[in-house]
Structure formats: structure tokens, C-alpha cells
N, C-alpha and C. Protein backbone atom coordinates (compact mmCIF):
# COMPACT_ATOMS: atom_id res chain seq x y z
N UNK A 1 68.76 24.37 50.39
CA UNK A 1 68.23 25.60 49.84
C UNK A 1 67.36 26.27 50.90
N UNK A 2 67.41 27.43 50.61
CA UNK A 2 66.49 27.89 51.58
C UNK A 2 64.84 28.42 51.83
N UNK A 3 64.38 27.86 50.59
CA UNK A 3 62.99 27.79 50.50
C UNK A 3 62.31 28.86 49.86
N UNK A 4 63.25 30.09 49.43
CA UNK A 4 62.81 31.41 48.91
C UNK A 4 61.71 30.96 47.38
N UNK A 5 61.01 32.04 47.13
CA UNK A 5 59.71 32.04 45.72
C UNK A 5 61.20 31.38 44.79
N UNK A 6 60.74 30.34 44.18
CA UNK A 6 61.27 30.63 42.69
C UNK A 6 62.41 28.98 42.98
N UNK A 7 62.63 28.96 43.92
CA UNK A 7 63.35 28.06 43.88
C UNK A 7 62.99 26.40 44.48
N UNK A 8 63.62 25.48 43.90
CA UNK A 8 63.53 24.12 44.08
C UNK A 8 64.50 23.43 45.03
N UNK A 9 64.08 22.89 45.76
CA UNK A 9 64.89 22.09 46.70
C UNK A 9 65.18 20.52 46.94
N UNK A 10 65.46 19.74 46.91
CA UNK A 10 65.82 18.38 47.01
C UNK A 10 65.44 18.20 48.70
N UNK A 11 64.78 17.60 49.05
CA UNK A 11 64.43 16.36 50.07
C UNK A 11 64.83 15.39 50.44
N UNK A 12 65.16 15.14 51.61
CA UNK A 12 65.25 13.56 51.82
C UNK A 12 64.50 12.55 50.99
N UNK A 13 64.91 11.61 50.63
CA UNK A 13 64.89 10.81 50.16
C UNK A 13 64.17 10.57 48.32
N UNK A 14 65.14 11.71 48.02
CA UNK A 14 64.75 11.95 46.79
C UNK A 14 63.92 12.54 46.24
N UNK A 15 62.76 13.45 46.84
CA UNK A 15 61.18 13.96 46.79
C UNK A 15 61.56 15.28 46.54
N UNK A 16 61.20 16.15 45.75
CA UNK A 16 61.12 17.43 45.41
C UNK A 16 60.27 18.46 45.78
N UNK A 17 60.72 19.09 46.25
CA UNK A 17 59.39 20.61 46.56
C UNK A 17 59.70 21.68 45.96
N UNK A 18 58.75 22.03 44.99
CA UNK A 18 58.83 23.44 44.34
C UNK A 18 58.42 24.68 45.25
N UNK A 19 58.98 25.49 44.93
CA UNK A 19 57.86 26.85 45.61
C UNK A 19 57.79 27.64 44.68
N UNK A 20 56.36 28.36 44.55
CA UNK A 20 56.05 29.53 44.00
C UNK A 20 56.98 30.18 43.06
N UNK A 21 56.86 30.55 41.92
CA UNK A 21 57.84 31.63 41.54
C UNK A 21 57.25 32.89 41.77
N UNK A 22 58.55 33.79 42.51
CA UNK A 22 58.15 35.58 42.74
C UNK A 22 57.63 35.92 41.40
N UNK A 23 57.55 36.22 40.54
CA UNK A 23 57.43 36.78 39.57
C UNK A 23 55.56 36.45 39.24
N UNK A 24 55.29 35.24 39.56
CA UNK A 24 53.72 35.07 39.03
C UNK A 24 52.83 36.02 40.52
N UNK A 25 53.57 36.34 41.86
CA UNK A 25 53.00 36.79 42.70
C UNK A 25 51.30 37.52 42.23
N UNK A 26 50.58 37.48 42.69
CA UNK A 26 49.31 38.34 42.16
C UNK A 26 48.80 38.04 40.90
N UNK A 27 48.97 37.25 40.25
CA UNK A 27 48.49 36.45 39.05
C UNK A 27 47.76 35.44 38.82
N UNK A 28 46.87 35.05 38.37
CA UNK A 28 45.97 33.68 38.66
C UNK A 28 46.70 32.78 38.21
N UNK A 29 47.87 32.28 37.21
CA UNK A 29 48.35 31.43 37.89
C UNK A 29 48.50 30.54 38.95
N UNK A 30 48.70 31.05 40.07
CA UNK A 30 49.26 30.25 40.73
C UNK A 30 50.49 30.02 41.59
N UNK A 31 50.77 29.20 42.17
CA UNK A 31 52.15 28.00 41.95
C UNK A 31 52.62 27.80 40.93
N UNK A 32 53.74 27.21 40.70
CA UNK A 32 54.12 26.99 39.92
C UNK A 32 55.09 25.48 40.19
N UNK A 33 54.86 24.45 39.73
CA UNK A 33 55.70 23.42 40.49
C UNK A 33 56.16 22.58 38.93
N UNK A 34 57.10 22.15 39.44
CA UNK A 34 58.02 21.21 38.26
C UNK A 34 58.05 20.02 38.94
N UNK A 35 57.57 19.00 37.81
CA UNK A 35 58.01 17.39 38.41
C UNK A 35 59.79 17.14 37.76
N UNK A 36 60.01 16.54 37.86
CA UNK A 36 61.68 16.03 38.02
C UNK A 36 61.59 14.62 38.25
N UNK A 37 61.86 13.53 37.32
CA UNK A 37 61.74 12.14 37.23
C UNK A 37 62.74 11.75 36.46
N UNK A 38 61.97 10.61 35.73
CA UNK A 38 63.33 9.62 35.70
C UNK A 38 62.32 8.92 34.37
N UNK A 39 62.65 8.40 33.14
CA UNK A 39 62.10 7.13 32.03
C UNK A 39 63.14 6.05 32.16
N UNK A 40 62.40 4.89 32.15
CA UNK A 40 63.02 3.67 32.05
C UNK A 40 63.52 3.31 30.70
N UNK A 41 64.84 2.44 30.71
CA UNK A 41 65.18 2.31 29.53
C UNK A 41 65.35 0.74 29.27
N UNK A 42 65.42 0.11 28.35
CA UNK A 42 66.03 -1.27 28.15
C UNK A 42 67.07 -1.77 27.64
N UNK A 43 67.73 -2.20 27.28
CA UNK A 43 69.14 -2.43 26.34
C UNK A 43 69.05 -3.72 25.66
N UNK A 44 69.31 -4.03 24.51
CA UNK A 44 69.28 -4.97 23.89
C UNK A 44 69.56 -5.46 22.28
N UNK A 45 69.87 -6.74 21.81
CA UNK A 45 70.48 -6.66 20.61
C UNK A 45 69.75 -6.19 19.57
N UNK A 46 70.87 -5.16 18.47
CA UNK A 46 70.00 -4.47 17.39
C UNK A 46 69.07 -5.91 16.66
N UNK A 47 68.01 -5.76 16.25
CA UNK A 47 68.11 -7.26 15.46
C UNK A 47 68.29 -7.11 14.05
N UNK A 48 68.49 -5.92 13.93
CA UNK A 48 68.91 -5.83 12.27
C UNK A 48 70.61 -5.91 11.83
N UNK A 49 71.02 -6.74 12.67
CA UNK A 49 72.20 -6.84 12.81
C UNK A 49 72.92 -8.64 13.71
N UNK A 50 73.89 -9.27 13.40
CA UNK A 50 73.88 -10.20 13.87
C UNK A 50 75.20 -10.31 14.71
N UNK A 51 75.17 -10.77 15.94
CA UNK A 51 76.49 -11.00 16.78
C UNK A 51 77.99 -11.31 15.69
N UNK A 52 78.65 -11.30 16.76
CA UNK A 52 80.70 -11.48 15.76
C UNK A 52 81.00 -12.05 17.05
N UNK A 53 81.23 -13.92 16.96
CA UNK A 53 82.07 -14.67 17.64
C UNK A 53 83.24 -15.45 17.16
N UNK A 54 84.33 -15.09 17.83
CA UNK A 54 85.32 -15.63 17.57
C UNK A 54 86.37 -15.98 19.16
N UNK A 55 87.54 -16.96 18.45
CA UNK A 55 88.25 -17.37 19.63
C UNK A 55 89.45 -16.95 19.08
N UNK A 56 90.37 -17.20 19.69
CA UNK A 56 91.87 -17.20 19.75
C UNK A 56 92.80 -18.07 20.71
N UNK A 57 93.34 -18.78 20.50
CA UNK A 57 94.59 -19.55 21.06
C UNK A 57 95.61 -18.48 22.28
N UNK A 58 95.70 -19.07 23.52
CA UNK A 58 96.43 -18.46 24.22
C UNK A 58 97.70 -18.97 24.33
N UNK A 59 97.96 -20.54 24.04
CA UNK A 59 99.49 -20.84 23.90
C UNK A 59 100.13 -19.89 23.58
N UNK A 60 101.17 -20.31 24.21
CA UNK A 60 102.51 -18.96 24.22
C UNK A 60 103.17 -19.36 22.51
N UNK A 61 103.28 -18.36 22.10
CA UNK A 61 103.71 -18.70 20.49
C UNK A 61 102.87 -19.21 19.61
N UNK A 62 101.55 -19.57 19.92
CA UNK A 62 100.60 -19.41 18.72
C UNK A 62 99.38 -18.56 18.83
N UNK A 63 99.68 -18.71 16.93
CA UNK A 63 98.79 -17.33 16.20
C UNK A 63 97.45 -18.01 15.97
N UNK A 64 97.20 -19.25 16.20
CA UNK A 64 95.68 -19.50 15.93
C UNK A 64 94.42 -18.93 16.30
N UNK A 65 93.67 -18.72 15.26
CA UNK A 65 92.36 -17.86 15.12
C UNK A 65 91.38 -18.40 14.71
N UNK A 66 90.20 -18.51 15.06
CA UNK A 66 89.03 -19.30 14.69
C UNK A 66 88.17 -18.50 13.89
N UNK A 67 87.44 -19.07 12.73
CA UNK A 67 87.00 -18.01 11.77
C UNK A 67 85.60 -17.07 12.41
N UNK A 68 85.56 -16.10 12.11
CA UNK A 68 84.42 -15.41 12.78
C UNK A 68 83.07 -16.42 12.42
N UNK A 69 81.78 -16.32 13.59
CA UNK A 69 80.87 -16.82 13.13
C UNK A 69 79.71 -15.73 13.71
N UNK A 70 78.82 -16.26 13.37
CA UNK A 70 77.45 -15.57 14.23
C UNK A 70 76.89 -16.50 15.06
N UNK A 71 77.42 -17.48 15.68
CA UNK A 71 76.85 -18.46 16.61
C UNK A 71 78.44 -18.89 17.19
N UNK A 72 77.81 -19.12 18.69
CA UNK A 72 79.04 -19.50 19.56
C UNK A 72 79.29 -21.14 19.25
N UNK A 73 78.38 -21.71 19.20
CA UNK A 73 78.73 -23.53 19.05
C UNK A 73 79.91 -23.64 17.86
N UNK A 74 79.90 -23.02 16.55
CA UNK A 74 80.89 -23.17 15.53
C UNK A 74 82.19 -22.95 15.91
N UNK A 75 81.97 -22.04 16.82
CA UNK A 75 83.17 -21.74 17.17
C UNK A 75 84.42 -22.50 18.40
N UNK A 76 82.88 -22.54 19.38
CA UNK A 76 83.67 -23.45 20.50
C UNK A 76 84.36 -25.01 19.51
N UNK A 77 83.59 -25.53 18.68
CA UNK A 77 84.41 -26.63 18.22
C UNK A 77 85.45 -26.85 17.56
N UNK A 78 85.33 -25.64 17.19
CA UNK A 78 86.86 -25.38 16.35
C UNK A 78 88.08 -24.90 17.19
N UNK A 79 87.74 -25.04 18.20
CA UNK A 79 89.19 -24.53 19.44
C UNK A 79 89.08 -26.37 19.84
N UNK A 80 88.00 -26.72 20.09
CA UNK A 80 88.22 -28.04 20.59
C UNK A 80 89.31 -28.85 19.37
N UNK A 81 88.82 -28.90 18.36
CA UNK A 81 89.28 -29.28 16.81
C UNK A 81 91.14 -29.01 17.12
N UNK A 82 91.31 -27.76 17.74
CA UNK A 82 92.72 -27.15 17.38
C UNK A 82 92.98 -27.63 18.92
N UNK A 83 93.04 -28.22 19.84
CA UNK A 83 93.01 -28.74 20.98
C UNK A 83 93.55 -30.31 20.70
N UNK A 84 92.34 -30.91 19.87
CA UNK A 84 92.97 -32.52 19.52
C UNK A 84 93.98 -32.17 19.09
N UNK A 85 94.32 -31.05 17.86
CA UNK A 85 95.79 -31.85 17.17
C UNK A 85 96.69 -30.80 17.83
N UNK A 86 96.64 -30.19 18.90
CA UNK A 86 97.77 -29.74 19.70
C UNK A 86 97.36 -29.89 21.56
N UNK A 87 97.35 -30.82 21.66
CA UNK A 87 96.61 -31.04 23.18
C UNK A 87 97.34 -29.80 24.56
N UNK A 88 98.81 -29.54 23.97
CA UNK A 88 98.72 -28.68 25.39
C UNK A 88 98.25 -27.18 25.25
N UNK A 89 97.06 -27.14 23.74
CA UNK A 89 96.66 -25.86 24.02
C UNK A 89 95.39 -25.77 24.19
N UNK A 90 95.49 -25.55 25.50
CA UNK A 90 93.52 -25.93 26.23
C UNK A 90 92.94 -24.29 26.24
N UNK A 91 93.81 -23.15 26.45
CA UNK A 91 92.78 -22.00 26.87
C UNK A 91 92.87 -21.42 25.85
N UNK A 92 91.45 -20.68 25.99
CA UNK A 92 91.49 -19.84 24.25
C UNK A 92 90.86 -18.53 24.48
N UNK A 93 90.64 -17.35 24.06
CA UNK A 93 89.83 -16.18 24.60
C UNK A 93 89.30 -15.93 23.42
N UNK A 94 87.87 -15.97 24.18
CA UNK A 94 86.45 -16.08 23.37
C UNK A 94 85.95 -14.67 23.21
N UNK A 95 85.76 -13.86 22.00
CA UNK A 95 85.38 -12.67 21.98
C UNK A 95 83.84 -12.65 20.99
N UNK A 96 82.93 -11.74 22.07
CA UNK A 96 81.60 -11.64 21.48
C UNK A 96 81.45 -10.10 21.13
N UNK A 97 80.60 -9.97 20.39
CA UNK A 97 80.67 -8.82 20.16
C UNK A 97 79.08 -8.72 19.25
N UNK A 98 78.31 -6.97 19.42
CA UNK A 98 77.14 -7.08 18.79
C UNK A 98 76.90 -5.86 18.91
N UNK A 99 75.72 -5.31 18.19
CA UNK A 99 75.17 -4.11 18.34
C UNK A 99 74.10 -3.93 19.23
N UNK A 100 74.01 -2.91 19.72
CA UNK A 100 72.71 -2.89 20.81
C UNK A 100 72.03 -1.49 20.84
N UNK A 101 70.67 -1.33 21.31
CA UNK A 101 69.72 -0.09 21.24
C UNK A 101 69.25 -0.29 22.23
N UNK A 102 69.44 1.24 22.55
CA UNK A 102 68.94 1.40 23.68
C UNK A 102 67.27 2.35 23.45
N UNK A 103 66.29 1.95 24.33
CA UNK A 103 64.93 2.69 23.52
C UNK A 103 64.35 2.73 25.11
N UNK A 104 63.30 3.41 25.52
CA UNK A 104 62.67 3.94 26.14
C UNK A 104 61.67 2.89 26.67
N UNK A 105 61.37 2.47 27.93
CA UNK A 105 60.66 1.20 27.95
C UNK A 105 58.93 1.69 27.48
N UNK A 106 58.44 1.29 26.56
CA UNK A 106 56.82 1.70 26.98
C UNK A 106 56.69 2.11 24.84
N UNK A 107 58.04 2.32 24.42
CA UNK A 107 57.83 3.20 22.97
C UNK A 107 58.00 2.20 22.02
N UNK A 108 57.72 2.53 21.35
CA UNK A 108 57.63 1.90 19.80
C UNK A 108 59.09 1.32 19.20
């Protein structure tokens, strides 16, 4: 930018410089400068709400499904469970799933 009244420019390394707006010229005002930032946020599980774990069987030709739980241990044993009485089906795909909020770090 080229530095004219009124306008904002970007800096190396991220730093902002306002200039003047023409229009307050001769006014007690002032300058006029704008900050330009950034709020931190956090992410994390709703807690009014509880996770959805479940597995599934990858053998080729089976439909086995493990019942949904809200804890992963119930679940991992019940693929182990379906493992003893079919041993060549070792891999299973584990799906988690949950709600999450995102809130403002510092707020209520």
C-alpha cells in the first residue's frame, strides 16, 4: 500500500500500521488507528453429550458389527470375542465419534 490518510497497510512480519484518516484532518480527534488481532479458541467434548464407539469386521464377506457403546474397552472386547470364534478375522475398523464446542479461551 502506499501509505496515503485513510488507509492500512500490512508489515513485515505481521504488524499493522494505520494512518490517519483524511476526513478527521483539522479535528481534535486525531489519528485514527485500528488494532487487527486474533482470540484464542479451544476445542473440546460437548459434555452434555456422550461419545458413539463402535467396530466393524473387515474380513472379506463379513457383516459383523459391534453394538454401539460410550466407552472404547466394551467394545474392543467384543471384536476380540468375534476373533476367538473366527480366528482369521483379526482387523476391525474402530469408529469414534462425539460432539464438540468450540468457545473462546478466557469465556464462560
Amino acid at each position: 500500500m502506499d501509505g496515503s490518510p485513510g488507509r492500512v497497510a500490512a508489515t513485515d512480519r505481521g504488524r499493522v500500521r494505520a494512518y490517519p484518516c483524511a476526513h478527521l484532518a483539522g479535528t481534535d480527534v486525531g489519528p485514527v488507528t485500528r488494532v487487527f488481532g486474533y482470540a484464542l479458541h479451544h476445542i473440546e467434548r460437548d459434555p452434555e453429550t456422550e461419545p458413539a464407539v463402535s467396530a466393524n469386521c473387515l474380513h472379506e464377506g463379513c457383516e459383523w458389527k459391534s453394538a454401539p457403546s460410550t466407552a472404547v474397552q466394551p467394545v474392543d472386547e467384543a471384536c476380540m470375542r468375534h476373533t476367538g470364534l473366527h480366528p482369521a478375522h483379526t482387523r476391525f475398523a474402530r469408529q469414534f465419534a462425539d460432539v464438540a464446542v468450540v468457545a473462546r479461551v478466557g469465556s464462560p
